[in-house]
N, C-alpha and C. Protein backbone atom coordinates (compact mmCIF):
# COMPACT_ATOMS: atom_id res chain seq x y z
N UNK A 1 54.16 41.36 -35.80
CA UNK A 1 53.85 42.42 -34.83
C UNK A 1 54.67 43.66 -35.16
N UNK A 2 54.00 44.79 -35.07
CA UNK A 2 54.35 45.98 -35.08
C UNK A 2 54.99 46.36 -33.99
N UNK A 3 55.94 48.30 -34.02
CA UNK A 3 56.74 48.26 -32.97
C UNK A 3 55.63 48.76 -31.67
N UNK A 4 54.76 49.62 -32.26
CA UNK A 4 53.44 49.69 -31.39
C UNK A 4 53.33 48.87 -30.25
N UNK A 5 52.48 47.91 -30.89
CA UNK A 5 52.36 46.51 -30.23
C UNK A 5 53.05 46.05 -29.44
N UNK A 6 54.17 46.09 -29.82
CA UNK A 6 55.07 45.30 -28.28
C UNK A 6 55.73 46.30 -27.51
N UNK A 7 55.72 48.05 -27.73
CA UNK A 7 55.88 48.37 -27.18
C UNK A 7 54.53 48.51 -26.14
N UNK A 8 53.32 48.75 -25.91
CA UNK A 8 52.35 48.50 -26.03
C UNK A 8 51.71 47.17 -25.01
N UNK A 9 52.62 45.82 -25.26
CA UNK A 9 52.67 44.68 -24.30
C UNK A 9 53.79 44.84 -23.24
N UNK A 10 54.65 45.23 -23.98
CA UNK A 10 55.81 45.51 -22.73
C UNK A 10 55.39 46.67 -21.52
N UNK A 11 54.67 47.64 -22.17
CA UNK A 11 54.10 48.71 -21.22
C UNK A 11 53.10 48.07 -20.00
N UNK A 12 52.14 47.41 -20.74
CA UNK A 12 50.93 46.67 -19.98
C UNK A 12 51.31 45.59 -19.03
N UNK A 13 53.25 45.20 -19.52
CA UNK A 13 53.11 44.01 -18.30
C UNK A 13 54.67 44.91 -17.06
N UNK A 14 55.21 45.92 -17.61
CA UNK A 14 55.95 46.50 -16.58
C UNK A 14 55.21 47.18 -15.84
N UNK A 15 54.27 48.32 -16.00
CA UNK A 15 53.37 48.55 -14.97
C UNK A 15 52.97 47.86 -13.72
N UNK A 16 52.22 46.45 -14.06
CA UNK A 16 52.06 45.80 -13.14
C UNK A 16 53.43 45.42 -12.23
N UNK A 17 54.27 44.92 -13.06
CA UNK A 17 55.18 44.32 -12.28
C UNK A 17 56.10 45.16 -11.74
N UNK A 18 56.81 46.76 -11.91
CA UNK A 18 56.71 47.52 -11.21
C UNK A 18 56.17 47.88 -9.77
N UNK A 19 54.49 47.72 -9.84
CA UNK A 19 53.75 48.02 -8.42
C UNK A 19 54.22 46.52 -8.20
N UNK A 20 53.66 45.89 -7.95
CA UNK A 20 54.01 44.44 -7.31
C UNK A 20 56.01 44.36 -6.95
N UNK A 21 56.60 44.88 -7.43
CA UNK A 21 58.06 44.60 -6.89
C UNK A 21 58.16 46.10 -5.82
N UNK A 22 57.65 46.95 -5.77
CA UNK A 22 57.27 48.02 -4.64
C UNK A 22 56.81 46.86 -3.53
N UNK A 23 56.02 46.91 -4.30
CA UNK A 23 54.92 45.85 -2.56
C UNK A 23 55.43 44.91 -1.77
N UNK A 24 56.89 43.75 -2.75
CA UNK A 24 57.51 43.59 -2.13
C UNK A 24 58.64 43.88 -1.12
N UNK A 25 59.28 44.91 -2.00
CA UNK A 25 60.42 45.99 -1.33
C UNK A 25 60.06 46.20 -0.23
N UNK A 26 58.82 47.11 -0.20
CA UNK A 26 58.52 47.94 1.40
C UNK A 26 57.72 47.14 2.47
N UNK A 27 57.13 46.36 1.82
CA UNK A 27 56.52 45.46 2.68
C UNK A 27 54.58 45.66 3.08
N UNK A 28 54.60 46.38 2.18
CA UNK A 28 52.86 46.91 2.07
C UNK A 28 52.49 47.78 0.78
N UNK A 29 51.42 48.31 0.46
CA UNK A 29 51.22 49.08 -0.26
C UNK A 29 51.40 50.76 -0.36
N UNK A 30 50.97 50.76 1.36
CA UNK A 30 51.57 52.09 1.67
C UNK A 30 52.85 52.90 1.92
N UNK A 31 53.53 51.62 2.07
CA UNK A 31 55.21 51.98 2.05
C UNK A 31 55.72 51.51 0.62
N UNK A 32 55.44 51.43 0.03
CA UNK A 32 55.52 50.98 -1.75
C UNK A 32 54.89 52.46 -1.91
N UNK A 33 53.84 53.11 -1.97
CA UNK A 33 53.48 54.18 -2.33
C UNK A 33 54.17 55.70 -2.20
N UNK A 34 54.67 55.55 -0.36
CA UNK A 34 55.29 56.77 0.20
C UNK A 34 56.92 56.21 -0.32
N UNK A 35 57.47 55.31 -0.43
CA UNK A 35 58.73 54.94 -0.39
C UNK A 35 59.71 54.83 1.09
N UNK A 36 58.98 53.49 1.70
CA UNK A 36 59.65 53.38 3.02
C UNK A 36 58.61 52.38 3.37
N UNK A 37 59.43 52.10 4.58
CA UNK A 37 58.66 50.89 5.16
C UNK A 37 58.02 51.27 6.30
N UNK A 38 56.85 50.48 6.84
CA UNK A 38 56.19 50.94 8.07
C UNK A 38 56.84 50.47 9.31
N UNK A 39 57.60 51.29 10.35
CA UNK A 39 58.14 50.54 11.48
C UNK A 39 56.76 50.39 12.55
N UNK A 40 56.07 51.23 12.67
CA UNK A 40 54.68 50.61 13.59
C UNK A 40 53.24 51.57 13.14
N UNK A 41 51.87 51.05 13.52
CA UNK A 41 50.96 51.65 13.08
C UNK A 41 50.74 52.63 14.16
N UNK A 42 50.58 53.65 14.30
CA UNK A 42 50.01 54.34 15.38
C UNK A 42 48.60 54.17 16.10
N UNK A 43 47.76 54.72 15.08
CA UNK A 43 46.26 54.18 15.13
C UNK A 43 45.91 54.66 14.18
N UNK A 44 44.71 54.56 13.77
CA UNK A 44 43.89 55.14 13.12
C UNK A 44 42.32 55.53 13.62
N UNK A 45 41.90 57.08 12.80
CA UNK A 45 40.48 57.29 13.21
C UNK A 45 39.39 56.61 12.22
N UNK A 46 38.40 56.17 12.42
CA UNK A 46 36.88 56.09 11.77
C UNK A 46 36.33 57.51 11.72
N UNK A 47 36.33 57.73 10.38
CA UNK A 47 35.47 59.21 9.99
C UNK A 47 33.78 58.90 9.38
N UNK A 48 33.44 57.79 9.37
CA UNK A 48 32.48 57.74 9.21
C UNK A 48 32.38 56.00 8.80
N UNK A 49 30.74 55.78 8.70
CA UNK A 49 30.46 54.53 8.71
C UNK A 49 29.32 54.23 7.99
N UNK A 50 28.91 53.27 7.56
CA UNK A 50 27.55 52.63 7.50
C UNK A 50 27.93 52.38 5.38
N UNK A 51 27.34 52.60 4.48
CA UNK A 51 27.75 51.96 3.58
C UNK A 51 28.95 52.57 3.10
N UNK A 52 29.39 53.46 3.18
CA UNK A 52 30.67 53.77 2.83
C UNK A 52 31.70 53.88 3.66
N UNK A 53 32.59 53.98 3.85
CA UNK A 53 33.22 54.13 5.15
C UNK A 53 34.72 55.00 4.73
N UNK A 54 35.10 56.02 5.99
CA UNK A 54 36.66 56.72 5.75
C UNK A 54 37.14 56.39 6.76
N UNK A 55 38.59 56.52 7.37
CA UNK A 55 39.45 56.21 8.39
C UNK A 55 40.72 57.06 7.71
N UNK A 56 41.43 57.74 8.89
CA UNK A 56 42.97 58.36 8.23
C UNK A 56 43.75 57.50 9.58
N UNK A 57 44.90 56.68 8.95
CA UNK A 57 45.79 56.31 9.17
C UNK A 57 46.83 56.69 9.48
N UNK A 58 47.89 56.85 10.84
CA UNK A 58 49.05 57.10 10.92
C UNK A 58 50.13 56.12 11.34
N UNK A 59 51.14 56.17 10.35
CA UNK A 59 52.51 54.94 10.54
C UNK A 59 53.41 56.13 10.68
N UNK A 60 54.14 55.16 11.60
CA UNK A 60 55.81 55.91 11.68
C UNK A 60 56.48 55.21 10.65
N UNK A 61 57.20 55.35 10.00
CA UNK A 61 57.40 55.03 8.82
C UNK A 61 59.66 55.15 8.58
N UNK A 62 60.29 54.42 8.08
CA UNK A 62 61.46 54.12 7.85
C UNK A 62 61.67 54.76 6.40
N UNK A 63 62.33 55.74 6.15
CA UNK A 63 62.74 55.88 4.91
C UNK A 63 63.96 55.08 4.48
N UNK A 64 63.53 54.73 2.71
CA UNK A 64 64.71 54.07 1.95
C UNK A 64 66.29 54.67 2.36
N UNK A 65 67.11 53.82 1.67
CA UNK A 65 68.70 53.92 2.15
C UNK A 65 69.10 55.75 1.98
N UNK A 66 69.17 56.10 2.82
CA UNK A 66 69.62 57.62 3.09
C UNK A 66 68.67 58.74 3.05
N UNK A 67 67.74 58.36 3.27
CA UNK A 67 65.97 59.09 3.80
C UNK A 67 65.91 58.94 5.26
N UNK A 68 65.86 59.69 6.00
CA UNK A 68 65.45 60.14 7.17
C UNK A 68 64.10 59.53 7.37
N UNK A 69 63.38 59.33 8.72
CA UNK A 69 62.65 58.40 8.81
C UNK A 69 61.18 60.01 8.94
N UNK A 70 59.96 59.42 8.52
CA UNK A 70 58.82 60.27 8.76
C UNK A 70 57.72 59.62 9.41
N UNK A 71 56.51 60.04 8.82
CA UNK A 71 55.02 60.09 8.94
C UNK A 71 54.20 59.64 8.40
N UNK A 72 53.83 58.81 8.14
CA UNK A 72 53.16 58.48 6.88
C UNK A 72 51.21 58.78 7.39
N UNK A 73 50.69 59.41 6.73
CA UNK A 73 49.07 59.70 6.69
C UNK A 73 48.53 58.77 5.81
N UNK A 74 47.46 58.31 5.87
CA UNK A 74 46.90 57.29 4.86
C UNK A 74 45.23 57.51 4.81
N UNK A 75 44.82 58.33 4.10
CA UNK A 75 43.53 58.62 4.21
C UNK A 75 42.72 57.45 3.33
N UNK A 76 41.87 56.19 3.61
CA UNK A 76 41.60 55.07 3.03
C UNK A 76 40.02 55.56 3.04
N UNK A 77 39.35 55.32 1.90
CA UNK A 77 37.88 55.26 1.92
C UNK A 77 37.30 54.13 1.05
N UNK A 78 36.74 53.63 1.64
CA UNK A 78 35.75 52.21 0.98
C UNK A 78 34.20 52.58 0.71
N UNK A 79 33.60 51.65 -0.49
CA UNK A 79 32.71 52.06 -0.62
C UNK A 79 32.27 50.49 -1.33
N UNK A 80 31.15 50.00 -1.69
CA UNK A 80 31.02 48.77 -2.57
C UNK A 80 31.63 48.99 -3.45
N UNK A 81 32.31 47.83 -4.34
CA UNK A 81 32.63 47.80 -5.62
C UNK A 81 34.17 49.18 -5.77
N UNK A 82 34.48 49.85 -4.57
CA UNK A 82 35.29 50.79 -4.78
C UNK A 82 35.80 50.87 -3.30
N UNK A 83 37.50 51.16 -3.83
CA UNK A 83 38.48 52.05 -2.71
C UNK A 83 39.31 52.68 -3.06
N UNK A 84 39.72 53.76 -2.23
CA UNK A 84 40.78 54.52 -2.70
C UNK A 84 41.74 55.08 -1.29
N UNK A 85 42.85 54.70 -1.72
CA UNK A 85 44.48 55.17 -0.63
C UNK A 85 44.68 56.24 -1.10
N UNK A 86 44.64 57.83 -0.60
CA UNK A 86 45.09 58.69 -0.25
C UNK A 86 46.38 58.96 0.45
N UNK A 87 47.94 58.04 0.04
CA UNK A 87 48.90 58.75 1.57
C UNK A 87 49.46 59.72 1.08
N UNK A 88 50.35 60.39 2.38
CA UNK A 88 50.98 61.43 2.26
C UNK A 88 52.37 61.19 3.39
N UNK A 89 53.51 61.98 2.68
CA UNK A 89 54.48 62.03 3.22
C UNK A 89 54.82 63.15 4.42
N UNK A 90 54.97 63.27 5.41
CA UNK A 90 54.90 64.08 6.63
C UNK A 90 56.44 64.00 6.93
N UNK A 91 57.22 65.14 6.90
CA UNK A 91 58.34 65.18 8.16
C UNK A 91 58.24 65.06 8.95
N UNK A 92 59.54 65.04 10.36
CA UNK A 92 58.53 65.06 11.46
C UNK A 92 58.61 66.42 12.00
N UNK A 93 58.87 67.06 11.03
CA UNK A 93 58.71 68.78 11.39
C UNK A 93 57.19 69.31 11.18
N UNK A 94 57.03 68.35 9.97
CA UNK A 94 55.89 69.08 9.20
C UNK A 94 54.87 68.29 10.55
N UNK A 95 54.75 66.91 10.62
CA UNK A 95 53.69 65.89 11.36
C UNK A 95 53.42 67.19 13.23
N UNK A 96 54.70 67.53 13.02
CA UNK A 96 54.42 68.21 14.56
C UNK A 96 53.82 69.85 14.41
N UNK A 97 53.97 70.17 13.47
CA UNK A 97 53.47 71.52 13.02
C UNK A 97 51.87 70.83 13.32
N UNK A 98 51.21 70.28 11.94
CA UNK A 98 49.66 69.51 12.01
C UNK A 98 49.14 69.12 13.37
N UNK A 99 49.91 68.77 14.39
CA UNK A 99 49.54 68.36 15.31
C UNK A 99 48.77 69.59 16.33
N UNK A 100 49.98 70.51 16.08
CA UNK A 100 49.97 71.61 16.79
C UNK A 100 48.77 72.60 16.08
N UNK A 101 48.36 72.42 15.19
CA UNK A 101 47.22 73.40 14.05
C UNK A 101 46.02 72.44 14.55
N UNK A 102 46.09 71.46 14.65
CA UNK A 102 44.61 70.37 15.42
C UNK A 102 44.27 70.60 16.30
N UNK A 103 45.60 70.63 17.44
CA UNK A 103 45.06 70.92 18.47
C UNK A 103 44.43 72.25 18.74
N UNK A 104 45.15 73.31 18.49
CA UNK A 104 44.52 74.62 18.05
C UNK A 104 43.07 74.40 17.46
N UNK A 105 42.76 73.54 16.43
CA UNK A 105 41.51 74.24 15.85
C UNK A 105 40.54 73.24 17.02
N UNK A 106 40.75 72.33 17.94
CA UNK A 106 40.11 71.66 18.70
C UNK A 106 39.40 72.11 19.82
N UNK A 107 40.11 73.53 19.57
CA UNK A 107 40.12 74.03 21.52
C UNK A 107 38.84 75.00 21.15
């Protein structure tokens, strides 16, 4: 074997095992993704339905050792044969700003 090659196998099997030791750390995928753990789900909305489907997600969320705690958004869309996680990291400066721009564009 060439140095290619095993650099090459070594790449193809830390990747995985990388995400998978996240997933354990935080305790989900979405706190493996944002970096923190989820302390509770808030709710989430249904943006639509029938063969495809969207929902945005909100967790209050625990940041790692000396991270301040946030927001976590999780925009999830399913479809057959396909999904995709969208999150995002929110302060809770920024989460209360958004709140305040929603409600505004609601009225």
């Amino acid at each position: 074997m060439d140095w290619i090659q095993i650099l090459f196998f070594a790449a193809f099997l830390l990747v995985p095992a990388w995400l998978f030791y996240g997933r354990y750390k935080h305790g989900s995928w979405t706190g493996s993704f944002l970096g923190g753990r989820i302390v509770r789900t808030l709710g989430e909305i249904t943006l639509s339905s029938g063969f495809s489907s969207s929902k945005i997600e909100v967790h209050a969320m625990h940041g790692d050792t000396g991270e301040p705690d946030f927001v976590g958004l999780v925009f999830v869309a399913k479809a057959p044969l396909a999904a995709s996680i969208n999150p995002h990291k929110l302060t809770k400066v920024q989460a209360i700003q958004l709140a305040s721009l929603l409600a505004k564009a609601a009225k």
